[in-house]
N, C-alpha and C. Protein backbone atom coordinates (compact mmCIF):
# COMPACT_ATOMS: atom_id res chain seq x y z
N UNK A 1 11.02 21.77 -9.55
CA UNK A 1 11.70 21.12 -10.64
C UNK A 1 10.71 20.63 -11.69
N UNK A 2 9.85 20.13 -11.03
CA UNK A 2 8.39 19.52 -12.14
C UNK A 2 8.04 20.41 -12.78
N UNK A 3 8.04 21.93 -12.57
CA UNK A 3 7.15 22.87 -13.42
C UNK A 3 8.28 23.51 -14.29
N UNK A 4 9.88 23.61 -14.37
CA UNK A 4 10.71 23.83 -15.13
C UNK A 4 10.39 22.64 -15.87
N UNK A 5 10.28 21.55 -15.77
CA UNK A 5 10.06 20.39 -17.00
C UNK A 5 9.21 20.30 -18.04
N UNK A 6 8.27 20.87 -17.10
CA UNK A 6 6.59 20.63 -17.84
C UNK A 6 6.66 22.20 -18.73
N UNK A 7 7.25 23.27 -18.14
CA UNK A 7 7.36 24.51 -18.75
C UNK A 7 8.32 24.51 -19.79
N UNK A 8 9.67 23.85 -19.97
CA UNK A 8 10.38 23.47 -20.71
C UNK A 8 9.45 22.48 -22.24
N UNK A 9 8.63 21.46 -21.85
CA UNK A 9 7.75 21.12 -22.80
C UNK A 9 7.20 21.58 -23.32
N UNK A 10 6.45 22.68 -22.77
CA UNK A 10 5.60 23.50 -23.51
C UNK A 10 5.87 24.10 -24.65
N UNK A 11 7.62 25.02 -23.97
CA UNK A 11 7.78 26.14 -24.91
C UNK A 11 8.53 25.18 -25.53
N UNK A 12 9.07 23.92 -25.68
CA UNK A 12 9.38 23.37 -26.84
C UNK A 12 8.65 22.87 -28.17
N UNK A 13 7.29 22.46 -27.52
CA UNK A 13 6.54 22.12 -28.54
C UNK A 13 6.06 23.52 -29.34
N UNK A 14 5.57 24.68 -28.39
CA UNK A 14 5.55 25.94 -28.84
C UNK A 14 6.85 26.33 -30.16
N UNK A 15 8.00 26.31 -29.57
CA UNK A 15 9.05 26.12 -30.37
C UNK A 15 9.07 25.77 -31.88
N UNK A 16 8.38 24.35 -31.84
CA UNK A 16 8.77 23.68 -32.74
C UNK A 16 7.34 24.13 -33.85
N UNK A 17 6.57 24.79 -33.50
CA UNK A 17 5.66 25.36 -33.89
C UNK A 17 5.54 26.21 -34.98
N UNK A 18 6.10 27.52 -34.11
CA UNK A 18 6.51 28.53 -34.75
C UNK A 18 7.54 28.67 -35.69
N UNK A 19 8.94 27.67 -35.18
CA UNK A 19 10.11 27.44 -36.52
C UNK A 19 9.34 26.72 -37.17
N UNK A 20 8.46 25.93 -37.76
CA UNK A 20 8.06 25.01 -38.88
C UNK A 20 9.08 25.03 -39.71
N UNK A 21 9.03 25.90 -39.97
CA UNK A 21 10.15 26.59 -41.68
C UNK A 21 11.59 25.68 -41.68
N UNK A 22 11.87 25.44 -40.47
CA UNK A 22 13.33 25.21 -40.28
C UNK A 22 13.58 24.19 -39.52
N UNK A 23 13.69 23.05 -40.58
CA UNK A 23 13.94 21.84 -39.76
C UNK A 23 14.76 21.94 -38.84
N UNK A 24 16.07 22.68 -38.51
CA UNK A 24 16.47 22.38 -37.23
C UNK A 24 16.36 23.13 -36.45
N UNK A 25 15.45 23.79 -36.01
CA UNK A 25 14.95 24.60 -35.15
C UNK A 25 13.95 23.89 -34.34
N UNK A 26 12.40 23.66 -35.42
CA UNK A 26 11.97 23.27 -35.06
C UNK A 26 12.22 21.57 -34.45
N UNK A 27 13.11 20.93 -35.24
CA UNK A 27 13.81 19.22 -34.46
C UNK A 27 14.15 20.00 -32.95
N UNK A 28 14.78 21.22 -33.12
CA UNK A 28 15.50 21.39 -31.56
C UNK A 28 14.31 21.67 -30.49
N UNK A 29 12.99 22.17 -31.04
CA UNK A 29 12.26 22.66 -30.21
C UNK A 29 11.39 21.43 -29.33
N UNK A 30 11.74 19.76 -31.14
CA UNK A 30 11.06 18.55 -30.15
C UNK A 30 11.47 17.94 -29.13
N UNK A 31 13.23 17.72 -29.73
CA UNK A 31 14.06 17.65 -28.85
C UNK A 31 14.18 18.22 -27.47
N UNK A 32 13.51 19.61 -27.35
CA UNK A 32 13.58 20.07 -25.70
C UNK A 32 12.25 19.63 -24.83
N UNK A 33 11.38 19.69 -26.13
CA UNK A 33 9.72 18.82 -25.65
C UNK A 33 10.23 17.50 -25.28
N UNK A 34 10.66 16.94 -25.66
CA UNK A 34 11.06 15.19 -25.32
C UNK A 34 11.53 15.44 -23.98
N UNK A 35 13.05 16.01 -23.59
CA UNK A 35 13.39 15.86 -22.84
C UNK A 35 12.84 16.27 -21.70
N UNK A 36 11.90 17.55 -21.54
CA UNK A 36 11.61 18.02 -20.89
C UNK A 36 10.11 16.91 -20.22
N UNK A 37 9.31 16.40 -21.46
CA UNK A 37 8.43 15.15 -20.99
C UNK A 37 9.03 14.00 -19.91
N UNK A 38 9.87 13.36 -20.51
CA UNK A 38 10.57 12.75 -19.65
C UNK A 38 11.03 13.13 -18.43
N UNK A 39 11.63 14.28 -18.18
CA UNK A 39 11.87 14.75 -16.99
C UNK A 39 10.78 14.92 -15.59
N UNK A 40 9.85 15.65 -16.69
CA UNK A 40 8.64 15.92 -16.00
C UNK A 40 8.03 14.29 -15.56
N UNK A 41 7.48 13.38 -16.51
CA UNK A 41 6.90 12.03 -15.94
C UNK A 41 8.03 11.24 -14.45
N UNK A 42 9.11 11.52 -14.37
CA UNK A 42 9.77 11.08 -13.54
C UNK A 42 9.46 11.40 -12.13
N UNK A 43 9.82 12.91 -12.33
CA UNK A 43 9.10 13.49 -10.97
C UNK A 43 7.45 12.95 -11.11
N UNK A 44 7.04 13.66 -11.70
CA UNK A 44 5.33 13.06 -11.33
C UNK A 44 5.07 11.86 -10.78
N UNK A 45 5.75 10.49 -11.65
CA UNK A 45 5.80 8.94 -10.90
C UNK A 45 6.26 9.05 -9.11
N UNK A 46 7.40 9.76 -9.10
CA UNK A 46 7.96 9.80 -7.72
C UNK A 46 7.30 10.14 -6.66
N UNK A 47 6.57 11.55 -7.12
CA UNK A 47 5.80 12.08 -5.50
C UNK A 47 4.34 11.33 -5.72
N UNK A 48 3.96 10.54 -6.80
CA UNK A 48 2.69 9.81 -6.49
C UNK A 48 3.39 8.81 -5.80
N UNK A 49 4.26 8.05 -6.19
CA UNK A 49 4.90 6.94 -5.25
C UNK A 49 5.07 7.31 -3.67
N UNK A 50 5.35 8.50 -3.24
CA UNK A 50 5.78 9.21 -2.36
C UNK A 50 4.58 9.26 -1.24
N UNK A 51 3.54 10.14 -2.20
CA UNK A 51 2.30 10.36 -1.45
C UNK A 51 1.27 8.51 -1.05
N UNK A 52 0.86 7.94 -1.72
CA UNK A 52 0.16 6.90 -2.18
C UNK A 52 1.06 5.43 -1.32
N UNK A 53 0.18 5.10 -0.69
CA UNK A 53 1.57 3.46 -0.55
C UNK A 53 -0.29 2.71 -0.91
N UNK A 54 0.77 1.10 -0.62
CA UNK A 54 -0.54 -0.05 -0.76
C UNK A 54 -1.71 -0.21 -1.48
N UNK A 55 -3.07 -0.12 -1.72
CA UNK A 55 -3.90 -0.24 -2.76
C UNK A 55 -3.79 1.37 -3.37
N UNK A 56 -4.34 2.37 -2.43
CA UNK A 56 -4.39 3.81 -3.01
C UNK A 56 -3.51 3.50 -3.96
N UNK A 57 -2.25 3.11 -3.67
CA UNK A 57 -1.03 3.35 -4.82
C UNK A 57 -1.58 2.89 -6.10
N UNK A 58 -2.24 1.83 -6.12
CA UNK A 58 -2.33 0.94 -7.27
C UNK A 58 -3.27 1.63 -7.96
N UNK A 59 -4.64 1.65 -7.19
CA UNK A 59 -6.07 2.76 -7.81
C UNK A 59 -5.13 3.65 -8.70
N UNK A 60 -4.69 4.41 -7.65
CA UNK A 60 -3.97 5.63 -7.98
C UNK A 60 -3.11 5.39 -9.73
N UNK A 61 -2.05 4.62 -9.77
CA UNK A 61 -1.38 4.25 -10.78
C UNK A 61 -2.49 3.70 -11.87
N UNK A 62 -3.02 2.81 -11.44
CA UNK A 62 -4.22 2.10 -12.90
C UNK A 62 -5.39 3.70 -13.02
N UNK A 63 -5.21 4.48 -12.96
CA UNK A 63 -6.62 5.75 -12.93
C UNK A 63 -5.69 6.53 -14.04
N UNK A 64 -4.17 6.87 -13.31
CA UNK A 64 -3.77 7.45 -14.55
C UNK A 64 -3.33 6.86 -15.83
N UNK A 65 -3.07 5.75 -15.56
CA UNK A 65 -2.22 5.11 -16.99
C UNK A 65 -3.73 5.01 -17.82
N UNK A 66 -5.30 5.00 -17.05
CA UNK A 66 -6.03 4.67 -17.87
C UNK A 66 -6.51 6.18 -18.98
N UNK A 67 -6.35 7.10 -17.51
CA UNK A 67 -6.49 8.54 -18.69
C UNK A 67 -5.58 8.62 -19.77
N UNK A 68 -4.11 8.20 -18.82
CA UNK A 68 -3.26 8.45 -20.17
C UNK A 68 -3.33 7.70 -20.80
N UNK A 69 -3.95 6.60 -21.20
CA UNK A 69 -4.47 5.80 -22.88
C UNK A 69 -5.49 6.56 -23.06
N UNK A 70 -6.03 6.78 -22.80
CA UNK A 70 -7.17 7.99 -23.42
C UNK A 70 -6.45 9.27 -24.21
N UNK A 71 -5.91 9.95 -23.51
CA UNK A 71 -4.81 10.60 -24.38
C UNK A 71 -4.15 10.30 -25.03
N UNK A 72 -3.12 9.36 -25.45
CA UNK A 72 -3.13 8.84 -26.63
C UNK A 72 -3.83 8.61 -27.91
N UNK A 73 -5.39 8.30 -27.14
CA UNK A 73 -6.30 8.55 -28.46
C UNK A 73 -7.08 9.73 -28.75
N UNK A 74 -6.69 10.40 -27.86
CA UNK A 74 -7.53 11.76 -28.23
C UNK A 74 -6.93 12.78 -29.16
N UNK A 75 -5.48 12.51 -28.28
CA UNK A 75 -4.23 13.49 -29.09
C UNK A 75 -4.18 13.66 -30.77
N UNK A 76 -3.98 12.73 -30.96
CA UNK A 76 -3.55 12.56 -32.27
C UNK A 76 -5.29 12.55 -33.26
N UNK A 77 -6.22 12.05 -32.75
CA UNK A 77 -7.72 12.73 -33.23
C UNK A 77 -7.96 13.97 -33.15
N UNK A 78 -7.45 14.37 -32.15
CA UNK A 78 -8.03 15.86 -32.10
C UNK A 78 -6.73 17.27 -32.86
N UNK A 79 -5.85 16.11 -33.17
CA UNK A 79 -4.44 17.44 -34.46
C UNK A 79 -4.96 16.68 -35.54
N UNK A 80 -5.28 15.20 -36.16
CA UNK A 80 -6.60 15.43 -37.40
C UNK A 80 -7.20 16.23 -37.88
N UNK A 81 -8.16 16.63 -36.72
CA UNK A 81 -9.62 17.72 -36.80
C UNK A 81 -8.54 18.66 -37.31
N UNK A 82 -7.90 19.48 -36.33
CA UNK A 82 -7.49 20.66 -36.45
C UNK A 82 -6.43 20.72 -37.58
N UNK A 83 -6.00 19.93 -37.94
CA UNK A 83 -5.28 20.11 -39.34
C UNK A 83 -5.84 20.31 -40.67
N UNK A 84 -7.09 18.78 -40.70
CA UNK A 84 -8.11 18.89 -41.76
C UNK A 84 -8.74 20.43 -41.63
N UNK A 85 -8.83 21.02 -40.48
CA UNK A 85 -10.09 22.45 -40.22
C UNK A 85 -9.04 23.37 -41.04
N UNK A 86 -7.84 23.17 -40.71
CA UNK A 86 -6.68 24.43 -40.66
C UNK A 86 -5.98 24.35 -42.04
N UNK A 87 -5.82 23.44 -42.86
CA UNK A 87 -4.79 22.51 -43.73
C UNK A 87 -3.51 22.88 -42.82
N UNK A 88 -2.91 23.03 -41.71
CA UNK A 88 -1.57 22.78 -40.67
C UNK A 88 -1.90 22.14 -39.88
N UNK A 89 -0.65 22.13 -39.24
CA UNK A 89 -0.14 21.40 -38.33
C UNK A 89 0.17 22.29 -37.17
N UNK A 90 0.43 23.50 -37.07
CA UNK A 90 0.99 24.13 -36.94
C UNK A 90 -0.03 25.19 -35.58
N UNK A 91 -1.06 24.91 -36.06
CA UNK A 91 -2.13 25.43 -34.82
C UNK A 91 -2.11 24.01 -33.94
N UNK A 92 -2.25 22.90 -34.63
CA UNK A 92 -2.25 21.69 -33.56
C UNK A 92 -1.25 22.01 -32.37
N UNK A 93 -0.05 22.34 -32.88
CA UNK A 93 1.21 22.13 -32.27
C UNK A 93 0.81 22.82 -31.09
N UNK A 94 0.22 24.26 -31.19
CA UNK A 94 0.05 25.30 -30.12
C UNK A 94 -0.74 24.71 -29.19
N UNK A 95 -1.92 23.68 -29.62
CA UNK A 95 -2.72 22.98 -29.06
C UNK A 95 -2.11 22.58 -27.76
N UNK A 96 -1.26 21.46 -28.14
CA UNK A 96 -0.66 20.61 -27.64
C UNK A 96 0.43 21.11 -26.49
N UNK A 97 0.60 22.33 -27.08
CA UNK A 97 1.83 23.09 -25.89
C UNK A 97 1.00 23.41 -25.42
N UNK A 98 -0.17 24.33 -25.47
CA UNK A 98 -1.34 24.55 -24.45
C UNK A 98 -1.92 23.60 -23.44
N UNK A 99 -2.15 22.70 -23.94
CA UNK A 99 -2.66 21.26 -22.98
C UNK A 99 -1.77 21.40 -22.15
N UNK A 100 -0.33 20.86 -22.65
CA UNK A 100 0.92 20.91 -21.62
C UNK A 100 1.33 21.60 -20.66
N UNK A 101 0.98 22.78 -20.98
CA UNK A 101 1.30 23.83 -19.81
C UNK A 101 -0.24 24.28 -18.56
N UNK A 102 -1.03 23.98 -19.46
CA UNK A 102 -2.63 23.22 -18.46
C UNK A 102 -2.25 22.28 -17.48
N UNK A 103 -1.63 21.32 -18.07
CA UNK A 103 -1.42 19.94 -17.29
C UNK A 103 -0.31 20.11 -16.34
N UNK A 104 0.97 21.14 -16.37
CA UNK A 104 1.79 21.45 -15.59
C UNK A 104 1.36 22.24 -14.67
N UNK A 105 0.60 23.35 -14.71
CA UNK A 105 -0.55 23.78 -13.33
C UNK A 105 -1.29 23.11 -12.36
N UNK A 106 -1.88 22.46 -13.61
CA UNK A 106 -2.61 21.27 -12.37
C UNK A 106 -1.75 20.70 -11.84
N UNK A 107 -0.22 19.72 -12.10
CA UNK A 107 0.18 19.29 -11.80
C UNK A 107 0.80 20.00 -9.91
N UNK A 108 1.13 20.96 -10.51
CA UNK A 108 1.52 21.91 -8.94
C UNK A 108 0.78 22.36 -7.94
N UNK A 109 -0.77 22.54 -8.78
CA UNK A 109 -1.68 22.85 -7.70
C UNK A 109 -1.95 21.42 -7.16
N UNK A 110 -2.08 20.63 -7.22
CA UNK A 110 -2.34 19.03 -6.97
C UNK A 110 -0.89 18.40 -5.98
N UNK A 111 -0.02 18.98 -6.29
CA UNK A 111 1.56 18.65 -5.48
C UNK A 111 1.73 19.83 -4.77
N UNK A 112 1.16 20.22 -4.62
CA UNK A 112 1.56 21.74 -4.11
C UNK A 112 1.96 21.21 -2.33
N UNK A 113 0.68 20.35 -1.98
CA UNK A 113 1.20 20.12 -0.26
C UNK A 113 2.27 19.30 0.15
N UNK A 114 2.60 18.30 -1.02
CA UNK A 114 3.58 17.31 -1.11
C UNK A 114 4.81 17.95 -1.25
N UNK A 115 5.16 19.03 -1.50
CA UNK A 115 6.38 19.64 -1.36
C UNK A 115 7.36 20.18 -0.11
N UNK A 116 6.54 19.73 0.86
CA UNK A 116 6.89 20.29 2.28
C UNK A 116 8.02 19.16 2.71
């Protein structure tokens, strides 16, 4: 289910990429990126909850929320660069669906034993 979510993100942000031209195409393509984010962080929270009890849990929880503030600041620095490099937006976007669908691999190879 996690990798339909995270794969659903991808090709939405991908989506929303390629329609540029057409605001509602590309709105529909954020719209499936959103939902599909959300979907995906749910499961992810769950089988770390799942796997992890007592301190591990906590390490565990404060390690990612700290990468993911790091991403937050990287994200949006690093579609800067590539916009200023590019004058678009539009290679960022691919960026960003690329990361996403990076991060949904790892995510499965990393859950992969937790699925039993």
């Amino acid at each position: 289910m996690r990798t339909i979510a995270i794969l659903m993100t991808a090709i939405g942000f991908a989506m929303s990429a390629y329609f540029s031209a057409s605001v509602p195409l590309s709105l529909f393509g954020l719209t499936m990126a959103a939902v599909g984010i959300l979907a995906a962080s749910t499961v992810f929270w769950a089988n770390l909850a799942r796997i992890y009890i007592g301190g591990a849990a906590a390490v565990g929880f404060a390690t990612i929320n700290s990468i993911g503030n790091l991403g937050g600041f990287v994200s949006p620095y690093m579609l800067g660069l590539i916009t200023d490099a590019t004058g678009s937006t539009v290679l960022g976007m691919y960026v960003i669906a690329a990361s996403v669908a990076i991060s949904g691999v790892l995510m499965s190879v990393c859950f992969k034993k937790s699925d039993a």
